[in-house]
N, C-alpha and C. Protein backbone atom coordinates (compact mmCIF):
# COMPACT_ATOMS: atom_id res chain seq x y z
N UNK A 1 0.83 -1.18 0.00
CA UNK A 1 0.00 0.00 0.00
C UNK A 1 0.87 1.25 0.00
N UNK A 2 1.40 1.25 -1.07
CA UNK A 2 2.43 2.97 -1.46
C UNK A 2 1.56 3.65 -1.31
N UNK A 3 2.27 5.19 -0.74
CA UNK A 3 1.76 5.69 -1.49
C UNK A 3 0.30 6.39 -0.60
N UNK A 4 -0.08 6.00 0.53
CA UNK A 4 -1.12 6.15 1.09
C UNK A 4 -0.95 6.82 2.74
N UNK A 5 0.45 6.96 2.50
CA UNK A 5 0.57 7.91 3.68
C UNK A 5 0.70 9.72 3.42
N UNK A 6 -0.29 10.12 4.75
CA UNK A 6 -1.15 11.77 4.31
C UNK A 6 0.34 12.17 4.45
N UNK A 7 0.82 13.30 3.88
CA UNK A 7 2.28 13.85 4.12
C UNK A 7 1.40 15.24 5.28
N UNK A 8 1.90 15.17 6.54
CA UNK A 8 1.45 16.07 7.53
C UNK A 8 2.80 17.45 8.46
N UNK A 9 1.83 18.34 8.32
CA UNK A 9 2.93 19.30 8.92
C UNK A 9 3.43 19.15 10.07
N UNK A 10 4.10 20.27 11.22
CA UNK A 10 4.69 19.69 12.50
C UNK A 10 3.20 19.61 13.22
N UNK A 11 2.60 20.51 12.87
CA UNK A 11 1.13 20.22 14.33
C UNK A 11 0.57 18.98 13.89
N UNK A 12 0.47 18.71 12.55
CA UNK A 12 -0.25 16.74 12.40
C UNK A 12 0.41 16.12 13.11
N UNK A 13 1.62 16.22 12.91
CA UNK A 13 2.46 14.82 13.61
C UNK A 13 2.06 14.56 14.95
N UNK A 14 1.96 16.24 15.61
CA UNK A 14 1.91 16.39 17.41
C UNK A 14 0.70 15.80 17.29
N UNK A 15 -0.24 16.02 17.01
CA UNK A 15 -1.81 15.63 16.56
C UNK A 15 -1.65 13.94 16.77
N UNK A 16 -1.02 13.45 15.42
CA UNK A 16 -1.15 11.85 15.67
C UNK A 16 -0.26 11.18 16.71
N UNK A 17 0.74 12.02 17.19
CA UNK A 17 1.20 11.58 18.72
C UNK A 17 0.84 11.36 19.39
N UNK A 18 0.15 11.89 20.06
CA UNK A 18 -0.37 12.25 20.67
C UNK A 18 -2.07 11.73 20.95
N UNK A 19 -2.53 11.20 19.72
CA UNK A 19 -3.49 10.85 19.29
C UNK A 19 -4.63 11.92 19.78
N UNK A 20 -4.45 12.82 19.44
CA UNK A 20 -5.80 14.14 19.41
C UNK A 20 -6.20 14.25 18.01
N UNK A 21 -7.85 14.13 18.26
CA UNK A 21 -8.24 14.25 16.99
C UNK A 21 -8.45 16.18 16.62
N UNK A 22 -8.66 15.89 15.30
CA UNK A 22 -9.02 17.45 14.65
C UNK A 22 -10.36 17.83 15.32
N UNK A 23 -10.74 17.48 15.29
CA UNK A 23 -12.58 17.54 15.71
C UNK A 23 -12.82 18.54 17.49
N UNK A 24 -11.50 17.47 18.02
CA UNK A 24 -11.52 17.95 19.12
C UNK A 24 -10.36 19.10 19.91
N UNK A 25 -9.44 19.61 19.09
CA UNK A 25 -8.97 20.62 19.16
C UNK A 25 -10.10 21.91 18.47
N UNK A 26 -10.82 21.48 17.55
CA UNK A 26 -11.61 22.48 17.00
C UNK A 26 -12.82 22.93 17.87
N UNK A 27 -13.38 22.09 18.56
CA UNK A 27 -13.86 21.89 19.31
C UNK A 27 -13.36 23.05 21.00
N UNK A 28 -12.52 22.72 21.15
CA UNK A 28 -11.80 23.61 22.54
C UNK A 28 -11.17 24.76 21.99
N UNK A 29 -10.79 24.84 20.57
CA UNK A 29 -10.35 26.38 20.53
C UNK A 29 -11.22 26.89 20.18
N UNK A 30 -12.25 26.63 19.31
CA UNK A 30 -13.04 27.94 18.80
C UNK A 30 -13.20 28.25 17.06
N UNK A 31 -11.86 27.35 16.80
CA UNK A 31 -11.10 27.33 15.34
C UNK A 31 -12.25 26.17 14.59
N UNK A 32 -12.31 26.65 13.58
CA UNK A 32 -13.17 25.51 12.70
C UNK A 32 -12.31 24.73 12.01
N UNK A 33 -12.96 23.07 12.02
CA UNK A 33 -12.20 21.50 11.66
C UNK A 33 -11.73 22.04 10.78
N UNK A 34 -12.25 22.72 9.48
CA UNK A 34 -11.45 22.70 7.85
C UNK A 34 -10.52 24.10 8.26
N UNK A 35 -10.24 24.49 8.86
CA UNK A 35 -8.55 25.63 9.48
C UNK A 35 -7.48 24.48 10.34
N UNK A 36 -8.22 23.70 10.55
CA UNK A 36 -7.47 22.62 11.53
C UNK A 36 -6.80 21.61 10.32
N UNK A 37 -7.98 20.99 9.87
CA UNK A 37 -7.60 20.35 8.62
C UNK A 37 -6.48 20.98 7.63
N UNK A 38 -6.41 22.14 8.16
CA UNK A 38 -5.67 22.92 6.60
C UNK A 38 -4.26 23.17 7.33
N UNK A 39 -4.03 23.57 8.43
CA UNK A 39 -2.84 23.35 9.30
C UNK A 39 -2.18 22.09 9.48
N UNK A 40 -2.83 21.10 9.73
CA UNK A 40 -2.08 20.19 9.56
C UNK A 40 -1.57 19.28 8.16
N UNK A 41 -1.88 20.02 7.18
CA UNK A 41 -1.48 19.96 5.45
C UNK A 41 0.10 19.84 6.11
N UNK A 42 1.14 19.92 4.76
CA UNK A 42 2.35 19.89 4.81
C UNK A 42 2.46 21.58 4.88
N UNK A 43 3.97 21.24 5.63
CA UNK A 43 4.57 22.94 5.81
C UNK A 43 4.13 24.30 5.38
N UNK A 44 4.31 24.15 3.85
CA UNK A 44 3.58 25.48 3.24
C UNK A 44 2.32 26.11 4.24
N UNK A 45 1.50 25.28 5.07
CA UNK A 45 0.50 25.74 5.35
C UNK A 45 0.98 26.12 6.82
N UNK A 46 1.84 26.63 7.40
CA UNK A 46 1.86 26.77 8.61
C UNK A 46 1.23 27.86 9.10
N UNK A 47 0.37 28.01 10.45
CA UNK A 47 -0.42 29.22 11.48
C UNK A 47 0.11 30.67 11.49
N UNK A 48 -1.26 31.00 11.26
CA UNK A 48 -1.00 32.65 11.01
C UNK A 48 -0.91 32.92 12.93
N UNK A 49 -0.44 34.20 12.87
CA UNK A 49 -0.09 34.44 14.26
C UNK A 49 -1.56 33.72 14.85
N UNK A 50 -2.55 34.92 14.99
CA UNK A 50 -3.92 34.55 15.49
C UNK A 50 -4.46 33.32 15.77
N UNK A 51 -4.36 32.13 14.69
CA UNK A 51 -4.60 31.15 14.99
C UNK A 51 -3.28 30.69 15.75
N UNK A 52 -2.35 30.67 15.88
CA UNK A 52 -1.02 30.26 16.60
C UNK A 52 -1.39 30.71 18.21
N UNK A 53 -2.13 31.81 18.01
CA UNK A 53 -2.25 32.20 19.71
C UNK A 53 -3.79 32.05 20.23
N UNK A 54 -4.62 31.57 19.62
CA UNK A 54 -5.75 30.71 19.82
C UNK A 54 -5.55 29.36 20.52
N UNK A 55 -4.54 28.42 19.43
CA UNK A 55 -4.16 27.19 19.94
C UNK A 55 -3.15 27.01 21.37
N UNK A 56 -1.96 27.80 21.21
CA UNK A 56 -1.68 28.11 22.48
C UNK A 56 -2.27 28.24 23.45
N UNK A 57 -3.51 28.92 23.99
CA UNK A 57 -4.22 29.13 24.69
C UNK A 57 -4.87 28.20 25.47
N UNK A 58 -4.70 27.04 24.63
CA UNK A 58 -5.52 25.56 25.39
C UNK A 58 -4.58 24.93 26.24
């Protein structure tokens, strides 16, 4: 099965470490799943300040 692993940024990884789902960080910050979803894309997509100090906050 090539080929079928999501390529994820540094907060996915902490995410599947951790085993926290998207749902439920979206959930406690305030941030909606598809900004969550889109952060944990590969690098290019890394947190604008605001959301960076939203998530911090938890």
């Amino acid at each position: 099965m090539f080929g079928l692993v999501k390529r994820r940024s540094r907060f996915g990884k902490y995410l599947d470490d951790h085993s926290i789902s998207q749902q439920e960080i979206a959930n406690e910050s305030g941030v909606s799943k598809s900004t969550i979803s889109r952060l944990c894309q590969p690098e290019e997509n890394e947190p604008t300040v605001g959301v960076q100090k939203r998530l911090l906050e938890l």
